[in-house]
Every structure is written in structure tokens, then in C-alpha cells.
PDB file of N, CA and C in Angstrom:
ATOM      1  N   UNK A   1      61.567 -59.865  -7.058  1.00  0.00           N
ATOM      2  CA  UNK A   1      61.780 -58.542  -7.560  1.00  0.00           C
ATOM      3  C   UNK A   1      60.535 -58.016  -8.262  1.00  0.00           C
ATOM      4  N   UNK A   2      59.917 -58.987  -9.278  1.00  0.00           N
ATOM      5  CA  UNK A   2      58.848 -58.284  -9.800  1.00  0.00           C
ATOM      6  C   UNK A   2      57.622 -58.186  -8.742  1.00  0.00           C
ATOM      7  N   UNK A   3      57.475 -59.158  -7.316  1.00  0.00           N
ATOM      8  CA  UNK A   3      56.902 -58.316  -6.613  1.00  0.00           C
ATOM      9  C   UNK A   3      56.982 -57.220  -5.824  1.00  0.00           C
ATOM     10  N   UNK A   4      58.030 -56.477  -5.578  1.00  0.00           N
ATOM     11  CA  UNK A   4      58.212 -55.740  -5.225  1.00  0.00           C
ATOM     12  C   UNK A   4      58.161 -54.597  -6.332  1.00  0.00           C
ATOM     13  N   UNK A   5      58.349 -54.636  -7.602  1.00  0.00           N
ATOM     14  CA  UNK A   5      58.228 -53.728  -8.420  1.00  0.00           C
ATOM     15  C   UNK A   5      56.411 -53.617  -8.573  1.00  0.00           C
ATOM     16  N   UNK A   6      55.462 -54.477  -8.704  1.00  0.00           N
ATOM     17  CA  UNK A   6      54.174 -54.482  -8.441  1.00  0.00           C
ATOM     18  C   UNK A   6      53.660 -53.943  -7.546  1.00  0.00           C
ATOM     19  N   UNK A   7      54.382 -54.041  -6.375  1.00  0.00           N
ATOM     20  CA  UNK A   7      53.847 -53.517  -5.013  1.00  0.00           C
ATOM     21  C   UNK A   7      54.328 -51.905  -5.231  1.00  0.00           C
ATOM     22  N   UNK A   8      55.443 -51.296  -5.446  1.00  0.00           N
ATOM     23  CA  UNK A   8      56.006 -50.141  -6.122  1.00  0.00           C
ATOM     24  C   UNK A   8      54.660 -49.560  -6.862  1.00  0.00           C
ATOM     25  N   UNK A   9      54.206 -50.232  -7.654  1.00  0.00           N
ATOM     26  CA  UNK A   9      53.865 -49.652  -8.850  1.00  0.00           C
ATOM     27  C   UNK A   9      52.234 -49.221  -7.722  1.00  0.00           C
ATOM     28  N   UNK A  10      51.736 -50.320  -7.314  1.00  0.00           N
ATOM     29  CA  UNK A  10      50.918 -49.948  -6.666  1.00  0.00           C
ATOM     30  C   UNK A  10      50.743 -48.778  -5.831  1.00  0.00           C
ATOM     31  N   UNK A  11      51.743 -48.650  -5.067  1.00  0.00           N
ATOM     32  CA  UNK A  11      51.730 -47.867  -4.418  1.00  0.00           C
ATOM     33  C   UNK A  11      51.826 -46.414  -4.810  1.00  0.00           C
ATOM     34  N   UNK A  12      52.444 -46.431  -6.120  1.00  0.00           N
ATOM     35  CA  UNK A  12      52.597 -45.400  -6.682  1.00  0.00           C
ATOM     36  C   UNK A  12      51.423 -44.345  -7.251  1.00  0.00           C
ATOM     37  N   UNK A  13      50.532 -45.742  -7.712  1.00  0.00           N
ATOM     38  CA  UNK A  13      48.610 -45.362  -7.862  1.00  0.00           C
ATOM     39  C   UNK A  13      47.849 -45.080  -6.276  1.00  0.00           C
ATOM     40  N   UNK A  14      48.556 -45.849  -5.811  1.00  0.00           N
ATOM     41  CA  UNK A  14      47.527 -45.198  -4.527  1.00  0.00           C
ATOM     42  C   UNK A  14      48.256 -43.596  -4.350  1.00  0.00           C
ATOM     43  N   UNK A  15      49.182 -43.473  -4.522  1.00  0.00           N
ATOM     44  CA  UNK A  15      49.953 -41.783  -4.014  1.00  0.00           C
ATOM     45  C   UNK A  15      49.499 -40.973  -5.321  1.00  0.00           C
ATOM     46  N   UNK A  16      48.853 -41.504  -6.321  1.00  0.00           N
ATOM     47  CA  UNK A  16      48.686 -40.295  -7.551  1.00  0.00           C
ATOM     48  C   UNK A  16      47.464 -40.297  -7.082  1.00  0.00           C
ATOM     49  N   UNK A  17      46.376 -41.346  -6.686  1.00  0.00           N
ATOM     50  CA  UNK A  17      45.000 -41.245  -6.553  1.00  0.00           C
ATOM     51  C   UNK A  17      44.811 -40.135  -5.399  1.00  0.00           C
ATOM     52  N   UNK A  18      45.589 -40.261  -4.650  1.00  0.00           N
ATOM     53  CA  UNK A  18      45.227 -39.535  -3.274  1.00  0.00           C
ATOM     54  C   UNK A  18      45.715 -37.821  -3.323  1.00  0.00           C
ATOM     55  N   UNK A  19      46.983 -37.730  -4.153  1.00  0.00           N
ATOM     56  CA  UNK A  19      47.133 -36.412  -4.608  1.00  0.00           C
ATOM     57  C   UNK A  19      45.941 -36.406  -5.747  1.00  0.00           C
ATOM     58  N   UNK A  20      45.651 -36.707  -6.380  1.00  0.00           N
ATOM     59  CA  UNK A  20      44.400 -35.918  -7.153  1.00  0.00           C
ATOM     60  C   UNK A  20      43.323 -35.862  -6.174  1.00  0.00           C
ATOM     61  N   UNK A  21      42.560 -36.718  -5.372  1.00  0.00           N
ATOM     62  CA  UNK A  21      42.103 -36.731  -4.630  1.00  0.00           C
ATOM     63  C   UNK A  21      41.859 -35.250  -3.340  1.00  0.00           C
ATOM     64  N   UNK A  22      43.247 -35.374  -3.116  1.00  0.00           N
ATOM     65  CA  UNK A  22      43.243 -34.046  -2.564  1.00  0.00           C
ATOM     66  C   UNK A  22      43.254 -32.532  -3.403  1.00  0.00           C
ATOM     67  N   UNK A  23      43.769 -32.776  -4.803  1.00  0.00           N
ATOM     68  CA  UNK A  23      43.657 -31.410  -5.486  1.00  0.00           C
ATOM     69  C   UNK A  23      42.181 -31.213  -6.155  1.00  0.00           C
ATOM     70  N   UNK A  24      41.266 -32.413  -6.134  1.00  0.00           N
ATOM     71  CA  UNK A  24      39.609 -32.211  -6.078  1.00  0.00           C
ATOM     72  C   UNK A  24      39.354 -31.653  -4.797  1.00  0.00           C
ATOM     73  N   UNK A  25      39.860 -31.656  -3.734  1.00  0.00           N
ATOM     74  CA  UNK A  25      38.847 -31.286  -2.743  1.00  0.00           C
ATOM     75  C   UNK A  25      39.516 -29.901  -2.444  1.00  0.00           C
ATOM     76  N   UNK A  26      40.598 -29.424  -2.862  1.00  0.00           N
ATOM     77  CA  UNK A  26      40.878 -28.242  -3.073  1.00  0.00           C
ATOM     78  C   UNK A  26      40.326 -27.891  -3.962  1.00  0.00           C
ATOM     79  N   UNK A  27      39.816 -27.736  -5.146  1.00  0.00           N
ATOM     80  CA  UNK A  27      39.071 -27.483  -6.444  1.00  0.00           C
ATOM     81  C   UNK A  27      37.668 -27.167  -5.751  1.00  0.00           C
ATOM     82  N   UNK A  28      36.950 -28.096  -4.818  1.00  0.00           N
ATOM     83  CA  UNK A  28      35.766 -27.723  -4.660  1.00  0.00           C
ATOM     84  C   UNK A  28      35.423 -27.095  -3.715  1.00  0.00           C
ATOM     85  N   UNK A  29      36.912 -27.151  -2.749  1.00  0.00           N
ATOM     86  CA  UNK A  29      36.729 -26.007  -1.442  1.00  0.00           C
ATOM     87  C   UNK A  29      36.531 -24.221  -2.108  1.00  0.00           C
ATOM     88  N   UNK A  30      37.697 -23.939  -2.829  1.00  0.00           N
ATOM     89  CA  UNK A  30      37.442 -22.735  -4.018  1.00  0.00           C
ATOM     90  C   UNK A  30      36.406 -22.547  -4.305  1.00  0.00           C
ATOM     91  N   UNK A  31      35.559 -23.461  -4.871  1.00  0.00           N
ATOM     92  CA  UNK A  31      34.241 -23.487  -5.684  1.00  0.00           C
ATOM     93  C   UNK A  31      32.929 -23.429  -4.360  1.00  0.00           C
ATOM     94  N   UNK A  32      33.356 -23.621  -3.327  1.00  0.00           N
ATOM     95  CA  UNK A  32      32.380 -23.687  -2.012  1.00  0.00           C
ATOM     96  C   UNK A  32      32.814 -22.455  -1.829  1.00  0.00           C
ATOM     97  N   UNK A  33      34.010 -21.771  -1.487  1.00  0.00           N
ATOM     98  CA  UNK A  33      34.078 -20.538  -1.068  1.00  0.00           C
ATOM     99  C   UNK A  33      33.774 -19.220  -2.103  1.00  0.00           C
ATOM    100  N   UNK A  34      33.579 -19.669  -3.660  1.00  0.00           N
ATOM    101  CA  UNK A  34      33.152 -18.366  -4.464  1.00  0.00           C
ATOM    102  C   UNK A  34      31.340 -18.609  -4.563  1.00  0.00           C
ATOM    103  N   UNK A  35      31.320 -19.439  -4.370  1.00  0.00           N
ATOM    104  CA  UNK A  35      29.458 -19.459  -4.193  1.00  0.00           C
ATOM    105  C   UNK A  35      29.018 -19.074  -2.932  1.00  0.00           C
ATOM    106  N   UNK A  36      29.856 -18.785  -1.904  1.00  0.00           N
ATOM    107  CA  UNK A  36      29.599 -18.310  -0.309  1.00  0.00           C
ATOM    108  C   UNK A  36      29.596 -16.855  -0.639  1.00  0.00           C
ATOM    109  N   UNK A  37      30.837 -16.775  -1.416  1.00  0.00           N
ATOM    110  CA  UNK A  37      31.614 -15.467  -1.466  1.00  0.00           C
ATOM    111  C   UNK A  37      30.221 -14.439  -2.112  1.00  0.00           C
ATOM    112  N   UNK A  38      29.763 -15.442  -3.601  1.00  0.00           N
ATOM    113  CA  UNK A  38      28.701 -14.563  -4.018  1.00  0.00           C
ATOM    114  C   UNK A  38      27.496 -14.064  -3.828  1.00  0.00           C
ATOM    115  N   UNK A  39      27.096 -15.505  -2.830  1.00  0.00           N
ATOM    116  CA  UNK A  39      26.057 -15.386  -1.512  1.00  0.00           C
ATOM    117  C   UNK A  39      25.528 -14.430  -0.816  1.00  0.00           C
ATOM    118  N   UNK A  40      27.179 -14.258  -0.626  1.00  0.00           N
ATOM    119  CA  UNK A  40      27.290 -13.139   0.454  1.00  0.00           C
ATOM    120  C   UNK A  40      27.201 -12.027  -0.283  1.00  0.00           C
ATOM    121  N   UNK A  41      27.940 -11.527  -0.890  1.00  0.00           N
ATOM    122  CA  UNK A  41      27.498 -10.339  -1.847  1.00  0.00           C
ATOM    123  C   UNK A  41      25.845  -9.791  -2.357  1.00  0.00           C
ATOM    124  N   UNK A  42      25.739 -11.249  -2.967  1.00  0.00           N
ATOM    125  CA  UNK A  42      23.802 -11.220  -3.186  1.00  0.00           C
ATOM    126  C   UNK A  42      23.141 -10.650  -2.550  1.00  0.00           C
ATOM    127  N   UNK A  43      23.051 -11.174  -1.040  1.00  0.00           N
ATOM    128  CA  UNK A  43      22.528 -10.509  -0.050  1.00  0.00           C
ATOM    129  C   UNK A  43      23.041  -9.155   0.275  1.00  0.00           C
ATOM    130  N   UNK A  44      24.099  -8.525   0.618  1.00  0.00           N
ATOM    131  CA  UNK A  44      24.401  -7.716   1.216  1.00  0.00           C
ATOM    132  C   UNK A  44      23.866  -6.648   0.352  1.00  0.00           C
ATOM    133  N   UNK A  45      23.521  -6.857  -1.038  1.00  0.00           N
ATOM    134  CA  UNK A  45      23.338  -6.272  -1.743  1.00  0.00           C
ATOM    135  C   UNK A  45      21.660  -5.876  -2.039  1.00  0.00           C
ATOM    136  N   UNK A  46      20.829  -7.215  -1.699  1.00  0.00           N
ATOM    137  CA  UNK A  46      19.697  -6.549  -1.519  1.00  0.00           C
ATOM    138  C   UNK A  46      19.026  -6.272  -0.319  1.00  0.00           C
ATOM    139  N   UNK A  47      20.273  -6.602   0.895  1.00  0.00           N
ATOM    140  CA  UNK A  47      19.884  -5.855   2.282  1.00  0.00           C
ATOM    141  C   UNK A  47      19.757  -4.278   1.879  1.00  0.00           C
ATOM    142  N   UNK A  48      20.945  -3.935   1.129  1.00  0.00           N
ATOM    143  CA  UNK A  48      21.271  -2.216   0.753  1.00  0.00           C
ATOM    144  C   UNK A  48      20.134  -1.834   0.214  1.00  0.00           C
ATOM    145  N   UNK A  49      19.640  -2.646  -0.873  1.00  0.00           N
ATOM    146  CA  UNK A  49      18.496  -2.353  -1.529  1.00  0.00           C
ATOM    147  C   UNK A  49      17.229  -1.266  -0.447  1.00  0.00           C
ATOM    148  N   UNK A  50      16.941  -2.828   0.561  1.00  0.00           N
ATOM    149  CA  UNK A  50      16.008  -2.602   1.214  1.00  0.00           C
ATOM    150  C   UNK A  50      16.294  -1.449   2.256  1.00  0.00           C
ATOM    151  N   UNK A  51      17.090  -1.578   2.462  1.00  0.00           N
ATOM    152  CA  UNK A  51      17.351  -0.436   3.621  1.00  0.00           C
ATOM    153  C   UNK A  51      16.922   0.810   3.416  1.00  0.00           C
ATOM    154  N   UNK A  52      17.229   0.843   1.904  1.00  0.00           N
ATOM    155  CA  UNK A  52      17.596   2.049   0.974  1.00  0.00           C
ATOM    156  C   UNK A  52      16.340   2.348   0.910  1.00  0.00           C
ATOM    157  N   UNK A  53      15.357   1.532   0.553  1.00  0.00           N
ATOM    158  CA  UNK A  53      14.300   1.804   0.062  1.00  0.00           C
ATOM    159  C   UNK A  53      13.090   2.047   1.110  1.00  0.00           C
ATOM    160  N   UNK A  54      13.707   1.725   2.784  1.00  0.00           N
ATOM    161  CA  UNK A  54      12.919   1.960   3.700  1.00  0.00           C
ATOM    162  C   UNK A  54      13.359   3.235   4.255  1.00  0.00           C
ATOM    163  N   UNK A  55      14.382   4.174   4.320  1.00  0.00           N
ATOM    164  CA  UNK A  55      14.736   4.797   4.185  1.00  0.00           C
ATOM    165  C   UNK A  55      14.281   6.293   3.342  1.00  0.00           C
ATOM    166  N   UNK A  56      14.187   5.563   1.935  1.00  0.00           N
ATOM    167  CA  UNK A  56      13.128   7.049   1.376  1.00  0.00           C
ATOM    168  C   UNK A  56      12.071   6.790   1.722  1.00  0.00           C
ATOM    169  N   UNK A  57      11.441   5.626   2.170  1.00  0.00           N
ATOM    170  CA  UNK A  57       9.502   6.069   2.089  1.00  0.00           C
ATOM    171  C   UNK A  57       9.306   6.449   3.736  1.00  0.00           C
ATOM    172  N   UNK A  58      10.578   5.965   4.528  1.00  0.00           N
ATOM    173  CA  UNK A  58      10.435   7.184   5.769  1.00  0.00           C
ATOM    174  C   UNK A  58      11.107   8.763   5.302  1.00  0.00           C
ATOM    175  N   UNK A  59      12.033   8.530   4.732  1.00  0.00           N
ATOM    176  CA  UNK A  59      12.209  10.139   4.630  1.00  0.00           C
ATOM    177  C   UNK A  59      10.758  11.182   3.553  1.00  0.00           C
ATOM    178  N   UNK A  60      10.132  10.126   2.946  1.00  0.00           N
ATOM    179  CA  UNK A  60       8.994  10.696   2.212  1.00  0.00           C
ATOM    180  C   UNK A  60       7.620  11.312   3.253  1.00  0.00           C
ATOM    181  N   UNK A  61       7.262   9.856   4.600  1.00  0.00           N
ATOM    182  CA  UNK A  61       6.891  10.260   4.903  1.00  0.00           C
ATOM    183  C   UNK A  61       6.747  11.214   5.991  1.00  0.00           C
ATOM    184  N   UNK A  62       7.985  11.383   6.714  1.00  0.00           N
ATOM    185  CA  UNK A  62       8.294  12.640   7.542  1.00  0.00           C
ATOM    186  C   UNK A  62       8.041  13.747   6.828  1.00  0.00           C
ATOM    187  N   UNK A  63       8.453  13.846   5.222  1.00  0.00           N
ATOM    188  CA  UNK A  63       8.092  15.151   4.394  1.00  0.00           C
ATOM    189  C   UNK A  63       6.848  15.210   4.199  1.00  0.00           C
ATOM    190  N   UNK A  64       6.097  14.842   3.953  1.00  0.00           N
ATOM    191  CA  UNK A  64       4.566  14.249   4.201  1.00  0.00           C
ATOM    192  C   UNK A  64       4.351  15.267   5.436  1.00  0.00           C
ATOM    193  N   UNK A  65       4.939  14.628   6.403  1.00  0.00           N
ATOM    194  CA  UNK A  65       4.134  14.698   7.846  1.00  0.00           C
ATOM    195  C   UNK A  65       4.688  16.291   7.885  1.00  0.00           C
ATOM    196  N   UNK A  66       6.023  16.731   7.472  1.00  0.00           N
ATOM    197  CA  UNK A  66       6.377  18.351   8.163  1.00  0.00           C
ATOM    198  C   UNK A  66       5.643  19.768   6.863  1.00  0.00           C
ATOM    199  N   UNK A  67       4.864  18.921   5.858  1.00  0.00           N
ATOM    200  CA  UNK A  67       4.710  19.596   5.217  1.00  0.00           C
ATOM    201  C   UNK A  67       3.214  20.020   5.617  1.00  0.00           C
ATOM    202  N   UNK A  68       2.491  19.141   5.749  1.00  0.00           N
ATOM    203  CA  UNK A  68       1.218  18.853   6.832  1.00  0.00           C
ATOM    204  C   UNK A  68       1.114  20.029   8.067  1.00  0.00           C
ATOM    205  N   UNK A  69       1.792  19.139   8.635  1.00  0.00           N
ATOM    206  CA  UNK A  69       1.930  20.482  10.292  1.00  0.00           C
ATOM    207  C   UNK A  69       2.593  22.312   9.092  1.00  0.00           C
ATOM    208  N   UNK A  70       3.148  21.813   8.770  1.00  0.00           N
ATOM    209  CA  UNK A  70       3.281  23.468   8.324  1.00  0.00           C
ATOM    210  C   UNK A  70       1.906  24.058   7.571  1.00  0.00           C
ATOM    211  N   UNK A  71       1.740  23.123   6.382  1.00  0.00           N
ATOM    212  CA  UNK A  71      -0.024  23.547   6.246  1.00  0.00           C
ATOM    213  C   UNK A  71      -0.815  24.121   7.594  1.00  0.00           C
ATOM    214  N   UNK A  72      -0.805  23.602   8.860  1.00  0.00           N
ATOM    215  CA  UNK A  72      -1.808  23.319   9.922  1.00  0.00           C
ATOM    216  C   UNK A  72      -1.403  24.873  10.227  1.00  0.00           C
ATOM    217  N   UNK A  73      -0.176  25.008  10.315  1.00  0.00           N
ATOM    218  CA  UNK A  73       0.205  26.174  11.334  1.00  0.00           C
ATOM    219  C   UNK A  73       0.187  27.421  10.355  1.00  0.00           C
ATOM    220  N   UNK A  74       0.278  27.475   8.878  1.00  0.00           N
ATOM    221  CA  UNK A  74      -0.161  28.780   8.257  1.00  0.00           C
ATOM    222  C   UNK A  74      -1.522  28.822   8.009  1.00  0.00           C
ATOM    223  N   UNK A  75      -2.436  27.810   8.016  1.00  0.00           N
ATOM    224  CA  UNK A  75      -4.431  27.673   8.300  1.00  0.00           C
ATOM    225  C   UNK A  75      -4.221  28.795   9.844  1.00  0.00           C
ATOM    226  N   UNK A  76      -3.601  28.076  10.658  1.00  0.00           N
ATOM    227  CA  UNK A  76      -4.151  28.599  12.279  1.00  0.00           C
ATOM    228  C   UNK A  76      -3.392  29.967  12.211  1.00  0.00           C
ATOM    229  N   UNK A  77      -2.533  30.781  11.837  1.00  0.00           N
ATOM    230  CA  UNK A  77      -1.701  31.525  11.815  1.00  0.00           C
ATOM    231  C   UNK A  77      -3.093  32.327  10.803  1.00  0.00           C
ATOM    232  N   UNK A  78      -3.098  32.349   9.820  1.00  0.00           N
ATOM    233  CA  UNK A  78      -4.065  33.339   9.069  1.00  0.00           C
ATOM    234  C   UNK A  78      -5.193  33.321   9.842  1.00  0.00           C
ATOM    235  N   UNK A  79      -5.631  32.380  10.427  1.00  0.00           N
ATOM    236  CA  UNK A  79      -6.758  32.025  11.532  1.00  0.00           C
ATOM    237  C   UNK A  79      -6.683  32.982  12.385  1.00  0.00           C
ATOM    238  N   UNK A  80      -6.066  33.094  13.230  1.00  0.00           N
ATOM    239  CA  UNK A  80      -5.457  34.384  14.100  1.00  0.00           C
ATOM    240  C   UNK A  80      -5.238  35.944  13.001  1.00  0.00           C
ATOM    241  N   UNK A  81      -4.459  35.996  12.229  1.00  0.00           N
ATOM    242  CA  UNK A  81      -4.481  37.511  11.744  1.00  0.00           C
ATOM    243  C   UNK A  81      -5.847  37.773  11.240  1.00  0.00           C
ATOM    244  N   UNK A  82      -6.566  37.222  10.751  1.00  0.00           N
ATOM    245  CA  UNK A  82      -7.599  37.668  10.187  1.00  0.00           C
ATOM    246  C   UNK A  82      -8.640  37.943  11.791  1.00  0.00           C
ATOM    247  N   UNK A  83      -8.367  36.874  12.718  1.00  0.00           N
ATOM    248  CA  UNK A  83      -9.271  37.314  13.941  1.00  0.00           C
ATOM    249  C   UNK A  83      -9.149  38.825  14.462  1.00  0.00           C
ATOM    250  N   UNK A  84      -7.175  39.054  14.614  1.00  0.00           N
ATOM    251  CA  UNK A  84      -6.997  39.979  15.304  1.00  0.00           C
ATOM    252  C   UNK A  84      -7.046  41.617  14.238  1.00  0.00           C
ATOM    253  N   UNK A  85      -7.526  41.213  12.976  1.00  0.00           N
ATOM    254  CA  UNK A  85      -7.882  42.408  11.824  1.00  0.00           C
ATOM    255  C   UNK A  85      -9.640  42.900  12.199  1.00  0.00           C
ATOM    256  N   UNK A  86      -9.762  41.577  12.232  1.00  0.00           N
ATOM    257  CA  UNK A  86     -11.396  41.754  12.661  1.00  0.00           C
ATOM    258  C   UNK A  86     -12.021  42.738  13.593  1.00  0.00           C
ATOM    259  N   UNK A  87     -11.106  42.593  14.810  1.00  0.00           N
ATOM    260  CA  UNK A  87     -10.927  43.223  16.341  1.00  0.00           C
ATOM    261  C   UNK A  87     -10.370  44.257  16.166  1.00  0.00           C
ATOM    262  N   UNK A  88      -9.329  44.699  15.372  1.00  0.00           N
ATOM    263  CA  UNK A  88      -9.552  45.818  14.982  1.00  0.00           C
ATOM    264  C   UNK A  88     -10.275  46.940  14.631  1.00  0.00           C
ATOM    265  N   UNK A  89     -10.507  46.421  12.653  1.00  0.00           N
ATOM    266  CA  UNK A  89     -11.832  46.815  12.637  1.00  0.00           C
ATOM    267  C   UNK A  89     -12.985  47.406  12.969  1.00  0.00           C
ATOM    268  N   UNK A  90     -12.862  46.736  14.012  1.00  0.00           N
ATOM    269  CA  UNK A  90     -14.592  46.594  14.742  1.00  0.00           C
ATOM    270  C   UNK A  90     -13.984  47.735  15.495  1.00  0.00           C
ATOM    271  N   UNK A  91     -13.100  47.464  16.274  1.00  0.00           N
ATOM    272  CA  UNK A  91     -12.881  48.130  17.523  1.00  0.00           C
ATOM    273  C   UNK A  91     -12.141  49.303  17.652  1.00  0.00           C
ATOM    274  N   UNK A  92     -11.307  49.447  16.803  1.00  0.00           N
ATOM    275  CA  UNK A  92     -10.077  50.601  16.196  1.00  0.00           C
ATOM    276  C   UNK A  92     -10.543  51.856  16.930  1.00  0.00           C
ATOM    277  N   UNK A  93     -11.558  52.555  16.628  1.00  0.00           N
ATOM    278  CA  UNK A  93     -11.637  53.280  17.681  1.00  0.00           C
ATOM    279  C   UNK A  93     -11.576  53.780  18.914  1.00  0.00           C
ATOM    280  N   UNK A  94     -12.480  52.126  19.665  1.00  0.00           N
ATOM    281  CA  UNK A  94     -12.564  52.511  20.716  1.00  0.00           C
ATOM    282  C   UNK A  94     -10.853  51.921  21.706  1.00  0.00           C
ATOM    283  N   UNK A  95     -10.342  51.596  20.989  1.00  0.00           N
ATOM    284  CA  UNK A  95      -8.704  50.970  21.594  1.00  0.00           C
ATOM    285  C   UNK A  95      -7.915  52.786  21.342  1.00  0.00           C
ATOM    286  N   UNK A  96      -8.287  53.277  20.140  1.00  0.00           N
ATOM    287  CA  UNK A  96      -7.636  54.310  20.037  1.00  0.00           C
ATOM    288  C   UNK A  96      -7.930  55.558  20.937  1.00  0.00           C
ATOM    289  N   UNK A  97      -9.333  55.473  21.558  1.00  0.00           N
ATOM    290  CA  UNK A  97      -9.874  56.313  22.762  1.00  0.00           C
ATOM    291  C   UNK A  97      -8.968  55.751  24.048  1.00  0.00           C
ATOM    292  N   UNK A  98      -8.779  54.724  24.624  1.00  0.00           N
ATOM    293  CA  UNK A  98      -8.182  54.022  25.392  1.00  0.00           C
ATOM    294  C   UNK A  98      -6.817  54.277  25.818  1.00  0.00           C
ATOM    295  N   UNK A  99      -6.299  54.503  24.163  1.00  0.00           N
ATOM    296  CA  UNK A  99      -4.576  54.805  24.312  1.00  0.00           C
ATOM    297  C   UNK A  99      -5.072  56.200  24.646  1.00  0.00           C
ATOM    298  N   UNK A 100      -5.477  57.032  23.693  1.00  0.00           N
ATOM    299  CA  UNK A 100      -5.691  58.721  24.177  1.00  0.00           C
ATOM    300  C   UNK A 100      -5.669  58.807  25.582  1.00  0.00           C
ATOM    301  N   UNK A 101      -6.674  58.241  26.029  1.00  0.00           N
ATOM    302  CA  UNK A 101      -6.855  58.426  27.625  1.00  0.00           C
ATOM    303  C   UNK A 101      -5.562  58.039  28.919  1.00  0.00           C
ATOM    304  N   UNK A 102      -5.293  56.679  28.155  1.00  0.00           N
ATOM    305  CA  UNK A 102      -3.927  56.738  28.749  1.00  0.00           C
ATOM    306  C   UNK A 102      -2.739  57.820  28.847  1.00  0.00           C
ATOM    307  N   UNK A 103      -2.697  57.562  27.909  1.00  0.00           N
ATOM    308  CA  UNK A 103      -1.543  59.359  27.529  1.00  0.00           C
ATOM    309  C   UNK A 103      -2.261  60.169  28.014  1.00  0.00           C
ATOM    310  N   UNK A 104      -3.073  60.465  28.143  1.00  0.00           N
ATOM    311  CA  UNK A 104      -3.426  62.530  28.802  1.00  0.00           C
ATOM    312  C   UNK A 104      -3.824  61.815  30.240  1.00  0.00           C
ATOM    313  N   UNK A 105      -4.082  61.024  30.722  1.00  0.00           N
ATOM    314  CA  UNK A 105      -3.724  60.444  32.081  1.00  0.00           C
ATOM    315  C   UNK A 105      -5.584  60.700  32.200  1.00  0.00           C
ATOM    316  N   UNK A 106      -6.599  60.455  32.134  1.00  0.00           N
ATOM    317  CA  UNK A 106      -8.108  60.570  32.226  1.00  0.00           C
ATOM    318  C   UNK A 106      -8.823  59.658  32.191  1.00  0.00           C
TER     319      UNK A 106
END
């Protein structure tokens, strides 16, 4: 009898060892999945960062670049009115003999 109560008892330590056993490796599965969990967050978070931040220095430099070409095109634009004031000018008369003549048909 008392071996069988020994063997009992034993067995009883091997079934507490193995339930704790298993509620450690549940304990550290938790603890594996909130350090994944925060991992993951970490990153996703300074992917956003970067994205973010590649994002304005292209949207900076497209503003850059459309502010540029618009510079280019009010340079070439006054470039032209001032040519075609010039031609005037100069010429105003003889364009205004031209139209005359047109109209009275000569």
C-alpha cells in the first residue's frame, strides 16, 4: 500500500510539474507574441515615418520644379510682350498705313 501511495504521490509531481510546465510555455508564448506584436508596431510605425517623409521632399520638390517652369514661362512671356511692344513702336505706323490701305482697298 505504501507503494502504491508513493507511486500516487509521484505521479502526482510529475502531473503538477507538467501543468506548470505547460502554463510557462503559455506565459512565454504571450510574452513572444507582445514583443512580435510591438515589433510590429515599431516598424510599421517608422515605415509611416519614412514614407511620410519621402513624400514631402517629393511634394517639395515638384513645388520646386512647378514654381521654376512658371518663373521660365513669365521670363519668356515678358520676353515676347516687350518684343511685340518693340515692333510696334518701331513700326506703328507703317502697320497703320497697311490697315488704311486695306480698308480703302489701294
Amino acid at each position: 500500500m505504501e507503494q502504491m501511495e508513493t507511486v500516487l504521490g509521484r505521479l502526482s509531481e510529475i502531473e503538477d510539474a507538467a501543468v506548470s510546465l505547460e502554463e510557462q510555455a503559455a506565459e512565454e508564448k504571450k510574452k513572444i507574441a507582445a514583443e512580435y506584436e510591438a515589433k510590429t508596431k515599431a516598424f510599421d510605425a517608422q515605415l509611416e515615418a519614412e514614407t511620410q517623409e519621402k513624400l514631402k521632399s517629393l511634394n517639395e520638390k515638384l513645388k520646386a520644379e512647378a514654381e521654376n517652369e512658371l518663373l521660365k514661362m513669365k521670363i519668356e512671356t515678358e520676353r515676347e510682350l516687350n518684343a511685340i511692344e518693340q515692333e510696334y513702336s518701331q513700326n506703328h505706323e507703317k502697320l497703320a498705313e497697311e490697315i488704311f490701305r486695306k480698308l480703302t482697298g489701294e
